[in-house]
Protein backbone atom coordinates (compact mmCIF):
# COMPACT_ATOMS: atom_id res chain seq x y z
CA UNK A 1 124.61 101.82 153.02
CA UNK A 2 124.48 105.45 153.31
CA UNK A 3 122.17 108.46 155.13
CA UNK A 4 121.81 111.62 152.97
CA UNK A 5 120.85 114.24 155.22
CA UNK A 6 120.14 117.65 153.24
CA UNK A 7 119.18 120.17 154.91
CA UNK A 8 116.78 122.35 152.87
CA UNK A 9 114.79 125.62 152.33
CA UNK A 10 111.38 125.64 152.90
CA UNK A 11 110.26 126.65 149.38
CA UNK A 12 112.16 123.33 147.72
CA UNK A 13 111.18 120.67 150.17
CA UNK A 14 107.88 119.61 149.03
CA UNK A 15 109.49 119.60 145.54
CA UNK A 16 112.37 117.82 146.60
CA UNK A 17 110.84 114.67 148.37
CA UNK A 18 108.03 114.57 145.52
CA UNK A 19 111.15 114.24 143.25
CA UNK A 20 112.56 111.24 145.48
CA UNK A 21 109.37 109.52 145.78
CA UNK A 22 108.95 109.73 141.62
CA UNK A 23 112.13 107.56 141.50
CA UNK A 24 111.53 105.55 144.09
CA UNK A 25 113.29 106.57 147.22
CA UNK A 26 111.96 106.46 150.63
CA UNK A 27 112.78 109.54 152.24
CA UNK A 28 111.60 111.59 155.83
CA UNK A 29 110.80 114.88 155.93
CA UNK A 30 111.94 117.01 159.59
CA UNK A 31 110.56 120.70 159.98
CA UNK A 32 113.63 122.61 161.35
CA UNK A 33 114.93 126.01 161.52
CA UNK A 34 118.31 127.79 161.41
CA UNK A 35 120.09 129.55 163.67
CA UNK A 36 121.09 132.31 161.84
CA UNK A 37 118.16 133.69 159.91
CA UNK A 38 115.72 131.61 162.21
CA UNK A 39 113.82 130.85 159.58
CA UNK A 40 112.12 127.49 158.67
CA UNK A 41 114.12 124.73 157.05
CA UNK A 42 113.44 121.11 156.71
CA UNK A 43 115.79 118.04 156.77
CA UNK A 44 115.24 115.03 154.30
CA UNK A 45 116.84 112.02 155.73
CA UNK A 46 117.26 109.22 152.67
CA UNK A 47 119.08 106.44 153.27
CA UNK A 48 120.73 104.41 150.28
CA UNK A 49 122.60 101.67 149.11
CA UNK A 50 126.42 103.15 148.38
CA UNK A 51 126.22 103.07 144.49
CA UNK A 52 122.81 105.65 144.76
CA UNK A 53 124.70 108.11 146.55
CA UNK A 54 125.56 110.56 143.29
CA UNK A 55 121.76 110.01 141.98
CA UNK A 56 120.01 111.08 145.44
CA UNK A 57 122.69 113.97 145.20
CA UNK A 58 121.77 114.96 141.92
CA UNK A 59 117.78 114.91 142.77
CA UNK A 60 118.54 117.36 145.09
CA UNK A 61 121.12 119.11 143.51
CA UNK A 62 118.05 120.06 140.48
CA UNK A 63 115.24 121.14 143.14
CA UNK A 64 117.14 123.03 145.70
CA UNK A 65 117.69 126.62 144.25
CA UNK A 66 119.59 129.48 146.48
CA UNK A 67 117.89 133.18 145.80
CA UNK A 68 118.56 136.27 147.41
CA UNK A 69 116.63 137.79 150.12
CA UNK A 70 116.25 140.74 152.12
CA UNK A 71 115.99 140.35 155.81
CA UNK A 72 116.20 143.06 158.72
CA UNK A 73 119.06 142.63 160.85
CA UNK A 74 118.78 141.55 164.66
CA UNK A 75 119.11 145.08 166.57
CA UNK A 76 122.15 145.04 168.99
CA UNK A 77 121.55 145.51 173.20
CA UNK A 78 120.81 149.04 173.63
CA UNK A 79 120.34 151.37 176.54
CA UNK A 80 117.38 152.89 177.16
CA UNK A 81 116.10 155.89 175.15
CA UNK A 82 118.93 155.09 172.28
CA UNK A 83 117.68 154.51 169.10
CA UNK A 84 118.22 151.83 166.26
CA UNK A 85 117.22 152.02 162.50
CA UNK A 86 117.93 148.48 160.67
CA UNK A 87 118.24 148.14 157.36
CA UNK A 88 117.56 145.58 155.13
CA UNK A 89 120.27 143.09 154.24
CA UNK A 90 120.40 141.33 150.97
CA UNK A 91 121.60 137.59 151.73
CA UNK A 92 121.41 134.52 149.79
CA UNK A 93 119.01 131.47 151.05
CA UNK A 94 118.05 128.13 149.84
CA UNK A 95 120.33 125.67 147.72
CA UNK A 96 121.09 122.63 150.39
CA UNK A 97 123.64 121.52 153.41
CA UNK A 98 124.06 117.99 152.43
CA UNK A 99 125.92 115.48 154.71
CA UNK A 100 126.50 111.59 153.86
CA UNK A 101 127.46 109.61 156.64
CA UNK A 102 127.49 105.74 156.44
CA UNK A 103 125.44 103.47 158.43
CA UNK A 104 126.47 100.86 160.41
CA UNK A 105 122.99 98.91 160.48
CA UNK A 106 119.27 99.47 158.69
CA UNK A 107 116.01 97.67 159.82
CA UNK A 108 112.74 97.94 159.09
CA UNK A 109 110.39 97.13 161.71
């Protein structure tokens, strides 16, 4: 047995576990957020028998989409009276971290 653990962007989650549920997988969504855009993320936990690795993997892989963004940079520590002017920063977002660990033991209780 397996735990996918994608982390996700906000936009494709709902998408996502709708997509899982269709074919039948049981799957938990977490609300999370990342550290370097601090924006909201969420985490789908599945977990799998070995041989529905690649099919879990390819749900998300067709409802997680990366895009471009704009997003103002943090401004640096300053002293007082100095003055900072940020710019927008294109960057891309979205798509999915996945991890697949294996799992020792599954109940349901």
């Amino acid at each position: 047995m397996k735990l996918v653990t994608a982390i996700v962007h906000n936009e494709d989650a709902a998408n996502l576990v709708d997509a899982l549920l269709e074919k039948e997988y049981r799957a938990t969504r977490l609300h999370s957020s990342g550290g370097f855009l601090k924006q909201g993320n969420a985490t789908i936990l599945v977990g799998v028998e070995d041989d529905q690795v690649d099919a879990v993997l390819a749900i998300v892989s067709a409802n997680c989409h990366s895009r471009r963004q704009f997003v103002n940079p943090m401004p640096p520590i300053m002293e007082p009276g100095e003055f900072y002017m940020p710019y927008p920063v294109e960057v891309e977002v979205g798509g999915a971290t996945v991890f697949v660990v294996p799992v020792e033991r599954f109940e349901r209780l």
